[in-house]
PDB file of N, CA and C in Angstrom:
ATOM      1  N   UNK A   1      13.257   2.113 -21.157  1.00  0.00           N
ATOM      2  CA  UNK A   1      14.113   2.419 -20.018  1.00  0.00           C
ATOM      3  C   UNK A   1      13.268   3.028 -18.892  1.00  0.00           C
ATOM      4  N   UNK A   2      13.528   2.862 -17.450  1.00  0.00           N
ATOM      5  CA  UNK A   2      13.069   2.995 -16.270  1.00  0.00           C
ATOM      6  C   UNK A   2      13.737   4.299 -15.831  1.00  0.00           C
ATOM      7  N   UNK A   3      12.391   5.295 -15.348  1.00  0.00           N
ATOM      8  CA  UNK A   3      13.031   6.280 -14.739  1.00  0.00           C
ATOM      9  C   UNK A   3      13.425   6.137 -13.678  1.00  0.00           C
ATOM     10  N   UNK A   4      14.118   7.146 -12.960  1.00  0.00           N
ATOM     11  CA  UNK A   4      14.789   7.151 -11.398  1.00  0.00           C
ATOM     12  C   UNK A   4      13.702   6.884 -10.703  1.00  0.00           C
ATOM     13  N   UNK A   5      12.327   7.054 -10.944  1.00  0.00           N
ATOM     14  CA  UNK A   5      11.529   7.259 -10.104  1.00  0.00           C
ATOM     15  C   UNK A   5      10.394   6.013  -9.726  1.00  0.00           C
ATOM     16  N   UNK A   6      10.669   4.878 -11.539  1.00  0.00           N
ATOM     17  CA  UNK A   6      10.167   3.872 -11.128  1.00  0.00           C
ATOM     18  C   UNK A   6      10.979   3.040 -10.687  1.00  0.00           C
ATOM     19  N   UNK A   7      12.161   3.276 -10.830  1.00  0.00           N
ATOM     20  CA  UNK A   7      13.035   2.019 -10.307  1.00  0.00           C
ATOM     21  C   UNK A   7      12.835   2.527  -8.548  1.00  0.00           C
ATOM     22  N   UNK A   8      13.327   3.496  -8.210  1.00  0.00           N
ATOM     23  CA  UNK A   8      12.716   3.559  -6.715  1.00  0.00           C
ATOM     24  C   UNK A   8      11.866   3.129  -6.206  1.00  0.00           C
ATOM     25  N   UNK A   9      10.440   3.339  -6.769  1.00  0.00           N
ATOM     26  CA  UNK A   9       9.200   3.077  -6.435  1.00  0.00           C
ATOM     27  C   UNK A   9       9.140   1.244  -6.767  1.00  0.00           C
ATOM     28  N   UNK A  10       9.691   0.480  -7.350  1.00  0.00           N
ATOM     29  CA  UNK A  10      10.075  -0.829  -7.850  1.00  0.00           C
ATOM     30  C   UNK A  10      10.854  -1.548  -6.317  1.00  0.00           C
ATOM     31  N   UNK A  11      11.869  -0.702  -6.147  1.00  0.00           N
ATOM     32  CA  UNK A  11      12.619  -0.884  -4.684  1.00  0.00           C
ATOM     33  C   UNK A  11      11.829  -1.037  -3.771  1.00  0.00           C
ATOM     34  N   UNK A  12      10.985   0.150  -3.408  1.00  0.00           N
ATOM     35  CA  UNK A  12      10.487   0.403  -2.373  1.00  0.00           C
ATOM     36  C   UNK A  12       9.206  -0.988  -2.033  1.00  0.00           C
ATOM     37  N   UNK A  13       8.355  -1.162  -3.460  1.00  0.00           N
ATOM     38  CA  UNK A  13       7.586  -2.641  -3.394  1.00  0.00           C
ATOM     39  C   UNK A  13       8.182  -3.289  -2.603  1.00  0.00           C
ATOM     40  N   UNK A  14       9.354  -4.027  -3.611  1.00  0.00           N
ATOM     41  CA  UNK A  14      10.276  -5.049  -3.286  1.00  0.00           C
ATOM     42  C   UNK A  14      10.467  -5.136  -1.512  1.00  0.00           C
ATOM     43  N   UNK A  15      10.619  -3.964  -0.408  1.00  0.00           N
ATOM     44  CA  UNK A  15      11.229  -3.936   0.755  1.00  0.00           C
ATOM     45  C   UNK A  15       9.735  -4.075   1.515  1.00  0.00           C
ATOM     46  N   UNK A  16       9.194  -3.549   1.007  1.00  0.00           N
ATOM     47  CA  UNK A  16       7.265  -3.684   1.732  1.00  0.00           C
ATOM     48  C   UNK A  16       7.138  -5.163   1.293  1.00  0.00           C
ATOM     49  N   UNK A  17       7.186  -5.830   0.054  1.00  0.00           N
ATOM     50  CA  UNK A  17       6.559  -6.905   0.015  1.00  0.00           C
ATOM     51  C   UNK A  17       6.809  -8.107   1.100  1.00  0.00           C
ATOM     52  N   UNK A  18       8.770  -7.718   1.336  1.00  0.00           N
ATOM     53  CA  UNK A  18       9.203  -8.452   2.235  1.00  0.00           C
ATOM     54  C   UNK A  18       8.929  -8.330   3.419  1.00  0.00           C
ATOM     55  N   UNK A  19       8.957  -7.414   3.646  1.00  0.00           N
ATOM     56  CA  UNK A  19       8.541  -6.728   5.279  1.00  0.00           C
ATOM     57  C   UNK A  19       7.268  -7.106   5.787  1.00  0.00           C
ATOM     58  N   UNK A  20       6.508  -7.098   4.551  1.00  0.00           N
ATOM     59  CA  UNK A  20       5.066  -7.784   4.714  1.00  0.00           C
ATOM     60  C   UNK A  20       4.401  -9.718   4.850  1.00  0.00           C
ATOM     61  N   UNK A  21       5.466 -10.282   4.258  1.00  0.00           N
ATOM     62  CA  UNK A  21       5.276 -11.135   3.993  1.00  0.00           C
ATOM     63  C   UNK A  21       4.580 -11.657   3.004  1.00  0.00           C
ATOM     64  N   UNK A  22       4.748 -10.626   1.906  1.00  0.00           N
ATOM     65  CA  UNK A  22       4.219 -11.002   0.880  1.00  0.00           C
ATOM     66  C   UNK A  22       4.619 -10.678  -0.623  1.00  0.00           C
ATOM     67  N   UNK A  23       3.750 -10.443  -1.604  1.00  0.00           N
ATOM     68  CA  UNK A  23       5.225 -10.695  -2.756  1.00  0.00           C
ATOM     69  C   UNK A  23       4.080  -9.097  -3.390  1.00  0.00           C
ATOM     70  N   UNK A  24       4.868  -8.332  -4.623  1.00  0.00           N
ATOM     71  CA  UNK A  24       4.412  -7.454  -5.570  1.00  0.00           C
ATOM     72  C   UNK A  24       3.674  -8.138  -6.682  1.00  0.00           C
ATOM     73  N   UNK A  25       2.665  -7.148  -7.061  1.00  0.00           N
ATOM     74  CA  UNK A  25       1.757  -7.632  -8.296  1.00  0.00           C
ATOM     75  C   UNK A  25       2.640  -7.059  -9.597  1.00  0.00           C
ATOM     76  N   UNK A  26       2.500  -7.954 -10.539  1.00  0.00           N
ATOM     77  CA  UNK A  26       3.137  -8.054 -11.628  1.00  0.00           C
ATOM     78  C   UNK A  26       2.018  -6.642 -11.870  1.00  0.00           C
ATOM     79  N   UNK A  27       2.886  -5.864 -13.301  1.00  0.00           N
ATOM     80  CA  UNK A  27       2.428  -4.820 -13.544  1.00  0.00           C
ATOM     81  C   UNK A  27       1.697  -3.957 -12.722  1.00  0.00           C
ATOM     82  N   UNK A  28       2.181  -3.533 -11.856  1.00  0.00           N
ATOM     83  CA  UNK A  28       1.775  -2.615 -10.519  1.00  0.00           C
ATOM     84  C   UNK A  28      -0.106  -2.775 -10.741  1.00  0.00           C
ATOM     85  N   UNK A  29      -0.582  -4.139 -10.736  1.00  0.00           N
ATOM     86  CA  UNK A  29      -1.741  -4.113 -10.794  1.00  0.00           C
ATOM     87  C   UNK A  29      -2.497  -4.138 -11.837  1.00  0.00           C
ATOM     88  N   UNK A  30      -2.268  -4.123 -12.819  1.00  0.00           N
ATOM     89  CA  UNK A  30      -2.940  -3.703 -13.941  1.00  0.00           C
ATOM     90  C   UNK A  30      -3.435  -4.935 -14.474  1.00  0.00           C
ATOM     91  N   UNK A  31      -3.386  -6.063 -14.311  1.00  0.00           N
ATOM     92  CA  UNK A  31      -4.353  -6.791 -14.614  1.00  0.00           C
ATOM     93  C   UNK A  31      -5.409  -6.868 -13.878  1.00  0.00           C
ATOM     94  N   UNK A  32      -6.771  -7.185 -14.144  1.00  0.00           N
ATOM     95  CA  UNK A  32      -7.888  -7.341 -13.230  1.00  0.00           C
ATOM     96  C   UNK A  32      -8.029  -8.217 -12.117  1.00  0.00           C
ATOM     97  N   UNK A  33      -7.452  -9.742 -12.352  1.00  0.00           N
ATOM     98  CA  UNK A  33      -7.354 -10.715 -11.240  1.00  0.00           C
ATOM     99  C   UNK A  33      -6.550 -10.323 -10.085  1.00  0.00           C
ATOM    100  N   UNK A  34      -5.882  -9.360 -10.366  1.00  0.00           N
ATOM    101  CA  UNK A  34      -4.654  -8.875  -9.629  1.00  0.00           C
ATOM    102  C   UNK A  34      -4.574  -7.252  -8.904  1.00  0.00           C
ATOM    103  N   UNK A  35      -4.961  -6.926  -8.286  1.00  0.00           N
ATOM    104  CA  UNK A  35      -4.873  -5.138  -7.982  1.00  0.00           C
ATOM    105  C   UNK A  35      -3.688  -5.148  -6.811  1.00  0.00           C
ATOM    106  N   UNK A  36      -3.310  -3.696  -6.617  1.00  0.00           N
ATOM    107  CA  UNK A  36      -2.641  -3.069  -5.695  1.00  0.00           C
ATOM    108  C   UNK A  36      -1.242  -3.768  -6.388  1.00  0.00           C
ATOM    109  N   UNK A  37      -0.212  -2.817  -5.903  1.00  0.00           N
ATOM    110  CA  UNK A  37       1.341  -2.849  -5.906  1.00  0.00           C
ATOM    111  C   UNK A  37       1.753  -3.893  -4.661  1.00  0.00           C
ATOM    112  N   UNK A  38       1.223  -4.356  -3.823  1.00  0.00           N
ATOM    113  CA  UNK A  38       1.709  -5.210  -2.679  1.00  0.00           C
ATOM    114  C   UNK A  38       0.616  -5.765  -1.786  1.00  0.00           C
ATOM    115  N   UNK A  39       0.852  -6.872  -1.730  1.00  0.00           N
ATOM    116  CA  UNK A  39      -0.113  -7.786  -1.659  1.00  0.00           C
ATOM    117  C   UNK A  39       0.427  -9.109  -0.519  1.00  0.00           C
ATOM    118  N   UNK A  40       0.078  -9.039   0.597  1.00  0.00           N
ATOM    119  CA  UNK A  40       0.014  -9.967   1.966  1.00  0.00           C
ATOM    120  C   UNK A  40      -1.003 -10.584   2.495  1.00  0.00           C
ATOM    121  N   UNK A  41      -1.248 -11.452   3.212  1.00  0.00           N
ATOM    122  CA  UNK A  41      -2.657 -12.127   3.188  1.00  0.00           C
ATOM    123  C   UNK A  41      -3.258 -11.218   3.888  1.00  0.00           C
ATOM    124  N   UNK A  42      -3.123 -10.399   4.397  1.00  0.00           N
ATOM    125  CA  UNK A  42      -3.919  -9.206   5.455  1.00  0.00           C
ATOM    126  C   UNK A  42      -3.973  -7.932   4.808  1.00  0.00           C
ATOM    127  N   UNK A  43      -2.828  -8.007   3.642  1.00  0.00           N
ATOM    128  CA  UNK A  43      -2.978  -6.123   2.970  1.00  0.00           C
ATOM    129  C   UNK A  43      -2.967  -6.215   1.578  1.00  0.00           C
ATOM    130  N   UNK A  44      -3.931  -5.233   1.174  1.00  0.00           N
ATOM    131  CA  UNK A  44      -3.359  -5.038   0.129  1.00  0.00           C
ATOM    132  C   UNK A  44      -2.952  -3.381   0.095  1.00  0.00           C
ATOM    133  N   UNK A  45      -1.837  -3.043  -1.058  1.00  0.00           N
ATOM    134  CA  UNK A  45      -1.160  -2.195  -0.760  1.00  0.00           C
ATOM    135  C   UNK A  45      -1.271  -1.507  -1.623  1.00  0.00           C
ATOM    136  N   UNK A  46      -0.973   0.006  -2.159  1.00  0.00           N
ATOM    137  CA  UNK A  46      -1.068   0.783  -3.547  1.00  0.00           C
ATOM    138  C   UNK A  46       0.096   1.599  -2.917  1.00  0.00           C
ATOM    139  N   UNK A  47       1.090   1.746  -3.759  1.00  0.00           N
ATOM    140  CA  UNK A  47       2.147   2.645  -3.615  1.00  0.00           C
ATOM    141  C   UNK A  47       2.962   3.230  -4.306  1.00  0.00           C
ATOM    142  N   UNK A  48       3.015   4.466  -3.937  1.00  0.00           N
ATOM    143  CA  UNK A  48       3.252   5.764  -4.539  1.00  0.00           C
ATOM    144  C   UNK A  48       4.652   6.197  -4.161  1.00  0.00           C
ATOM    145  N   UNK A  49       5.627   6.501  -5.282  1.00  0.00           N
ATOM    146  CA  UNK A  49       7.114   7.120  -4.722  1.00  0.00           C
ATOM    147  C   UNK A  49       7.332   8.382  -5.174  1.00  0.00           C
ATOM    148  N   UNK A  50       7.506   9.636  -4.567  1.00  0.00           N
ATOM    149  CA  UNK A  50       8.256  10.771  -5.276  1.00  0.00           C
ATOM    150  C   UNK A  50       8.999  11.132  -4.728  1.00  0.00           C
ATOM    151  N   UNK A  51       9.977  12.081  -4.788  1.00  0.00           N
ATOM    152  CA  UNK A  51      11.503  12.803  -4.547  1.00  0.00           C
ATOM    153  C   UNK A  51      10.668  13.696  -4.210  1.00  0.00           C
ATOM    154  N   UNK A  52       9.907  14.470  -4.298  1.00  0.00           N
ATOM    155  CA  UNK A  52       8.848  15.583  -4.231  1.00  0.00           C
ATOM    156  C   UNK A  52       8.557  15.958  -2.795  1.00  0.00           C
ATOM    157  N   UNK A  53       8.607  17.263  -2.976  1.00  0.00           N
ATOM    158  CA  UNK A  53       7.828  17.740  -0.944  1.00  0.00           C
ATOM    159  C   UNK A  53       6.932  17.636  -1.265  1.00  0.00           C
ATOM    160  N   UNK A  54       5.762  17.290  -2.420  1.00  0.00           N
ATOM    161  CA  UNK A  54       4.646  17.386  -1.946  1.00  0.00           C
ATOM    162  C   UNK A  54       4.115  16.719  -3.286  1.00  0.00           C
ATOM    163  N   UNK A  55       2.829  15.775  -3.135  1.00  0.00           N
ATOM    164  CA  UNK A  55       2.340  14.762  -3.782  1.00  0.00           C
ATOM    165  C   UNK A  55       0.777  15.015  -3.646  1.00  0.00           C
ATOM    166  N   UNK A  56       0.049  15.555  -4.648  1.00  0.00           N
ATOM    167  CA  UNK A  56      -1.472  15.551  -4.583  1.00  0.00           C
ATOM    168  C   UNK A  56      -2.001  13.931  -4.669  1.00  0.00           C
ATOM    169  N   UNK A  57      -3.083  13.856  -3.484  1.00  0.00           N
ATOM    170  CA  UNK A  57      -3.734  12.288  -3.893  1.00  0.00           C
ATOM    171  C   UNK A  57      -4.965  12.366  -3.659  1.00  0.00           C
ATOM    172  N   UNK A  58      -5.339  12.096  -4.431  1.00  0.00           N
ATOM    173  CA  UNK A  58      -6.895  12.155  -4.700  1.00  0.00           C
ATOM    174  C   UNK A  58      -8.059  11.001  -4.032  1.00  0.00           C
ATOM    175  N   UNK A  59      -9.280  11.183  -3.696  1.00  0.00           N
ATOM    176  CA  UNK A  59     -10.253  10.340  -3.102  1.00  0.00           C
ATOM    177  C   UNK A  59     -10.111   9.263  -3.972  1.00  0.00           C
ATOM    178  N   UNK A  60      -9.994   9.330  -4.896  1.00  0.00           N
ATOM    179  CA  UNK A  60     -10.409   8.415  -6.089  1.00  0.00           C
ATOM    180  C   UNK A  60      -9.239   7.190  -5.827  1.00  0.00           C
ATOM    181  N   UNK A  61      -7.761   7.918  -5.641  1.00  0.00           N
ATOM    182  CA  UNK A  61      -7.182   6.938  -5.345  1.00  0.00           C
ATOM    183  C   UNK A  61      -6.996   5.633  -4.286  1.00  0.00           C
ATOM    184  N   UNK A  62      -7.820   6.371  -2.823  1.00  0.00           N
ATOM    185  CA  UNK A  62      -8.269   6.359  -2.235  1.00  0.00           C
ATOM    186  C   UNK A  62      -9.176   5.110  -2.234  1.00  0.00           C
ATOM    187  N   UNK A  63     -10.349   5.553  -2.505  1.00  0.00           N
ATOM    188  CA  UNK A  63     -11.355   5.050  -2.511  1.00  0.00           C
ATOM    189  C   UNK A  63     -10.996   3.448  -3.816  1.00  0.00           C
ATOM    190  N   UNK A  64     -10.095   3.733  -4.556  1.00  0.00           N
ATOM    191  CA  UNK A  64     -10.430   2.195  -5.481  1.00  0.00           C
ATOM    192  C   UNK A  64      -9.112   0.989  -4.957  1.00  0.00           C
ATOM    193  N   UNK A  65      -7.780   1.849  -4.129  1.00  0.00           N
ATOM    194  CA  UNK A  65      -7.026   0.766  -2.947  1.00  0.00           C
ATOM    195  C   UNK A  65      -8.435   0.385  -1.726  1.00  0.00           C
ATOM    196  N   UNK A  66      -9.151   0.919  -1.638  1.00  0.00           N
ATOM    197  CA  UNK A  66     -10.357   0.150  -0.488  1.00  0.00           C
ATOM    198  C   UNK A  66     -11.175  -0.634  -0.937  1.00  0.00           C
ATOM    199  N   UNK A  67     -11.861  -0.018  -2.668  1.00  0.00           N
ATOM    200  CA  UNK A  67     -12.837  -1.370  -3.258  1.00  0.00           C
ATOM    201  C   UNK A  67     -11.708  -2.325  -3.683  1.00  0.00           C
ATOM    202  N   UNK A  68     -10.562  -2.266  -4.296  1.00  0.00           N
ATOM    203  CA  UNK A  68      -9.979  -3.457  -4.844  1.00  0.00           C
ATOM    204  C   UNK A  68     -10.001  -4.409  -3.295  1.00  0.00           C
ATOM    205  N   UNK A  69      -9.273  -3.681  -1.861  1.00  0.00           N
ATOM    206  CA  UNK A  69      -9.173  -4.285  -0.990  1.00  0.00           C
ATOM    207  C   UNK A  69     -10.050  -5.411  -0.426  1.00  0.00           C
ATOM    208  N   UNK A  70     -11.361  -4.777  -0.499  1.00  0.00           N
ATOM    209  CA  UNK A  70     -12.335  -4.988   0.107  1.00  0.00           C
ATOM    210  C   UNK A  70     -12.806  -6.181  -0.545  1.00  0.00           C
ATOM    211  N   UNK A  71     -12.956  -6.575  -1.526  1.00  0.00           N
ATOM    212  CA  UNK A  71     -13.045  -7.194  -2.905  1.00  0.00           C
ATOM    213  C   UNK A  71     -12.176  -8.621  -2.761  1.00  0.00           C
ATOM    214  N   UNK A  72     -11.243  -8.736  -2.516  1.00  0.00           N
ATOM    215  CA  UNK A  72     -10.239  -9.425  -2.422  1.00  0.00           C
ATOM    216  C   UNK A  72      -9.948  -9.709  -0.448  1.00  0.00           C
ATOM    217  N   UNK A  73     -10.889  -8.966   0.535  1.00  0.00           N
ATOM    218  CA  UNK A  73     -10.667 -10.155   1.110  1.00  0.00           C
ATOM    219  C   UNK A  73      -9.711  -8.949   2.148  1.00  0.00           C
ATOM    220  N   UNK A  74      -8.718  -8.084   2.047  1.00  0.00           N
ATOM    221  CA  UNK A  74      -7.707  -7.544   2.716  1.00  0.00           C
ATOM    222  C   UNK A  74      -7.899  -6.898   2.951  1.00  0.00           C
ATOM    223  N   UNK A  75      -6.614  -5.363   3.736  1.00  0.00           N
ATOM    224  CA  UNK A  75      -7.059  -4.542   4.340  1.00  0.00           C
ATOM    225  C   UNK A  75      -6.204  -3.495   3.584  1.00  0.00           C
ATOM    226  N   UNK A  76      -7.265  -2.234   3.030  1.00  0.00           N
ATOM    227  CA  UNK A  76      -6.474  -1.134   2.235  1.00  0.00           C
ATOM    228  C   UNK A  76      -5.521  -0.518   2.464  1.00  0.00           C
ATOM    229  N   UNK A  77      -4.517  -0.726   2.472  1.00  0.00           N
ATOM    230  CA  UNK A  77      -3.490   0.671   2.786  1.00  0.00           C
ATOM    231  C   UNK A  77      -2.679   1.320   1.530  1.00  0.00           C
ATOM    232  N   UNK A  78      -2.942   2.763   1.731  1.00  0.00           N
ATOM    233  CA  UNK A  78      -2.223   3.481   0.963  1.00  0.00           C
ATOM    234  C   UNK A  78      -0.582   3.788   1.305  1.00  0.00           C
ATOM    235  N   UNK A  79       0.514   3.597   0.315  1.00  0.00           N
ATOM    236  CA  UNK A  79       1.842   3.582   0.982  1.00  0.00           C
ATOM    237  C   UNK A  79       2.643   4.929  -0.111  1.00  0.00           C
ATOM    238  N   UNK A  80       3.468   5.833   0.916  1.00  0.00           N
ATOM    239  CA  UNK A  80       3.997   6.770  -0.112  1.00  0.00           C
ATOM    240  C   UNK A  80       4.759   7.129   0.267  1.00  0.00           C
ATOM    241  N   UNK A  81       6.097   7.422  -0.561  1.00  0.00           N
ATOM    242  CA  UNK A  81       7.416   7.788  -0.264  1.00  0.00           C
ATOM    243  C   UNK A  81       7.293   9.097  -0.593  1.00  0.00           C
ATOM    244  N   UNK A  82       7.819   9.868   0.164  1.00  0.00           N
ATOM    245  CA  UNK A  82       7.532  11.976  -0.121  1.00  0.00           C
ATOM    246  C   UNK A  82       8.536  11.893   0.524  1.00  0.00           C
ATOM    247  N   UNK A  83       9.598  13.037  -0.354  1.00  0.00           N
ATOM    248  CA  UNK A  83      10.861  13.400   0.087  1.00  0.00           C
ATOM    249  C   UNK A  83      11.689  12.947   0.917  1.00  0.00           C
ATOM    250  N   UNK A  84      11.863  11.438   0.713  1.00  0.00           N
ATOM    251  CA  UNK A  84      12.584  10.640   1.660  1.00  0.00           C
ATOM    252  C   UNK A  84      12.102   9.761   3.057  1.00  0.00           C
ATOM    253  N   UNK A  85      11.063  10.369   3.010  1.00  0.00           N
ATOM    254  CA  UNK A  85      10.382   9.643   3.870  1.00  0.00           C
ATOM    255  C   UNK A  85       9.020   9.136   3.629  1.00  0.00           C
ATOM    256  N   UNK A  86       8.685   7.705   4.837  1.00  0.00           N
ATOM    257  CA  UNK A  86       7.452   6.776   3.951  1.00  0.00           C
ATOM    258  C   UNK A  86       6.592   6.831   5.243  1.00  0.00           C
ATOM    259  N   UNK A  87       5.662   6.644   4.012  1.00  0.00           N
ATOM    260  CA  UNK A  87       3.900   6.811   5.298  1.00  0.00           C
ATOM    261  C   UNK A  87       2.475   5.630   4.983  1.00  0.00           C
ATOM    262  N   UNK A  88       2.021   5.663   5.360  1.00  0.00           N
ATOM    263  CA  UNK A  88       0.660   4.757   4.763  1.00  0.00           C
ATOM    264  C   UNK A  88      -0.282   5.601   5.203  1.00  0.00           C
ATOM    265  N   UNK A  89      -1.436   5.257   4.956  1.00  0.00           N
ATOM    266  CA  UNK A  89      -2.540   6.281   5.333  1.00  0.00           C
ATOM    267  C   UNK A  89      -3.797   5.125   4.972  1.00  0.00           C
ATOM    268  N   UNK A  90      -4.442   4.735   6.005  1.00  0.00           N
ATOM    269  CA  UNK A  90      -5.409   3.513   6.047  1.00  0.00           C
ATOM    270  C   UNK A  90      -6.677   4.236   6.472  1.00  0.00           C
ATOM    271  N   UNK A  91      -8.026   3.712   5.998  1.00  0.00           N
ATOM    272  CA  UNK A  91      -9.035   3.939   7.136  1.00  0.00           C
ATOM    273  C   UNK A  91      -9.189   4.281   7.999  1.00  0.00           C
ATOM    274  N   UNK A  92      -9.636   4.740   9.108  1.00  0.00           N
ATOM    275  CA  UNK A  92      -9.714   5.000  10.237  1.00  0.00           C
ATOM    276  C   UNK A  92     -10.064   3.565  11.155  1.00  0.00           C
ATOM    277  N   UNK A  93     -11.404   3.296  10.819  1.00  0.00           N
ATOM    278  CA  UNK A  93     -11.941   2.070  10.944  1.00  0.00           C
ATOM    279  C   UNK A  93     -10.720   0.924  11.401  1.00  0.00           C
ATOM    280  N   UNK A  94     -10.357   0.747  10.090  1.00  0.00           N
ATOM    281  CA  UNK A  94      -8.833  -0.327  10.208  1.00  0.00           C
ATOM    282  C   UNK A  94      -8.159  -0.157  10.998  1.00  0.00           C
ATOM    283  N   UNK A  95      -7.525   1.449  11.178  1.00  0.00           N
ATOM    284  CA  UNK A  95      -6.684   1.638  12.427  1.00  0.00           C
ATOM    285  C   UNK A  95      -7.216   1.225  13.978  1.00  0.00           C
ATOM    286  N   UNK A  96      -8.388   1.807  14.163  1.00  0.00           N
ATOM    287  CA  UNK A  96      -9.241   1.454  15.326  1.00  0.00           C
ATOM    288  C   UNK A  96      -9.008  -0.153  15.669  1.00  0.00           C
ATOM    289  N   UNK A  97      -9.616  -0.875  14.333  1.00  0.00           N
ATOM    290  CA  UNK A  97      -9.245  -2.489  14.787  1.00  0.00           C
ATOM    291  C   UNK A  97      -7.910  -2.660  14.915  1.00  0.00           C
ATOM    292  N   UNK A  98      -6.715  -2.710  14.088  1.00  0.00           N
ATOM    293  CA  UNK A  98      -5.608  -2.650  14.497  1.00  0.00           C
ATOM    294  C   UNK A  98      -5.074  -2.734  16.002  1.00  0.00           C
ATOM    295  N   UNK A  99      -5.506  -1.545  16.280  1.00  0.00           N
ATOM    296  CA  UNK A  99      -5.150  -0.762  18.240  1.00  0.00           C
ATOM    297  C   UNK A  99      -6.065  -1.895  18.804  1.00  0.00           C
ATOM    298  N   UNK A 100      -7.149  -2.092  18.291  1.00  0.00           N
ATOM    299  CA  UNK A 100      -7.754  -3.351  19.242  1.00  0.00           C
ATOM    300  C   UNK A 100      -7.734  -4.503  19.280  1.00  0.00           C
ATOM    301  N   UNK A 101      -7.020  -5.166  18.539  1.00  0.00           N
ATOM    302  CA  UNK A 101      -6.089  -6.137  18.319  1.00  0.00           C
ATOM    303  C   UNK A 101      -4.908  -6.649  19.189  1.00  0.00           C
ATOM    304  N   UNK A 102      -4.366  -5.194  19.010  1.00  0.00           N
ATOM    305  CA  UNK A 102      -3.111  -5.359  19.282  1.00  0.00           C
ATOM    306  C   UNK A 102      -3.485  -5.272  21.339  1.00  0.00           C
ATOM    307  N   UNK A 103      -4.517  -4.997  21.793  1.00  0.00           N
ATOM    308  CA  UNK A 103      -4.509  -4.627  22.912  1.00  0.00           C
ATOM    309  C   UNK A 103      -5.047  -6.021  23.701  1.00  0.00           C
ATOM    310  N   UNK A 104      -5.943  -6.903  22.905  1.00  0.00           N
ATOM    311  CA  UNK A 104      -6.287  -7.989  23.168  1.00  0.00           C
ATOM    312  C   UNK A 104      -5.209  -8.633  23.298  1.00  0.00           C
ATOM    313  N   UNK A 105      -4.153  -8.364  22.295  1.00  0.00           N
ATOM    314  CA  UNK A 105      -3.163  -9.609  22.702  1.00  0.00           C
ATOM    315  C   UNK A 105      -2.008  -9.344  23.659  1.00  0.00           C
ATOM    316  N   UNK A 106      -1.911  -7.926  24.174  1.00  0.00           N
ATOM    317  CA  UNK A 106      -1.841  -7.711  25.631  1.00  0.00           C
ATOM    318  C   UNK A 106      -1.987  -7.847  26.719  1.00  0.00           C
ATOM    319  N   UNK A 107      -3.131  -8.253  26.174  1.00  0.00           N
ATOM    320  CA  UNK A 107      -3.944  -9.138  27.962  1.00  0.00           C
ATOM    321  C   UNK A 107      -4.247 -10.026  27.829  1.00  0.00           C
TER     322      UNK A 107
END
């Protein structure tokens, strides 16, 4: 049986994968051919749900959503639901291209 907390965190995939245009990895990753919780031709995704004000995350987690990313071609983002509300937290780097992207196709 599924706690409250994976079936949320199960939801929350499900609405990113769509939003993304892309689909969830079977077993939140855990096979090798396969990493990250959400997966788009531009992202790959690792994501984290708690009810919680506050969620420790470590470099480590960090750092292996960027080698799986990197590895495969996409762009790392970390995704996390904390007390009702959702965030990602990417590279810096990435963000930078992002904004410059998006400014090229402005003009």
């Amino acid at each position: 049986m599924k706690s409250e907390g994976q079936k949320q965190s199960q939801k929350h995939e499900k609405r990113l994968a769509k939003e993304l245009g892309g689909s969830r990895t079977a077993a939140s990753g855990a096979f090798w051919q396969r990493k990250g919780d959400v997966r788009s031709e531009e992202i790959l995704l690792e994501h984290k749900w708690t009810g919680k004000k506050s969620k420790t995350i470590k470099s480590e987690e960090l750092k292996k959503i960027t080698t799986e990313a990197i590895v495969d071609g996409r762009t790392p983002v970390f995704g996390l639901h904390l007390d009702g509300d959702d965030y990602v937290i990417m590279l810096e780097t990435d963000l930078m291209e992002l904004l410059n992207q998006l400014e090229h196709l402005r003009n």
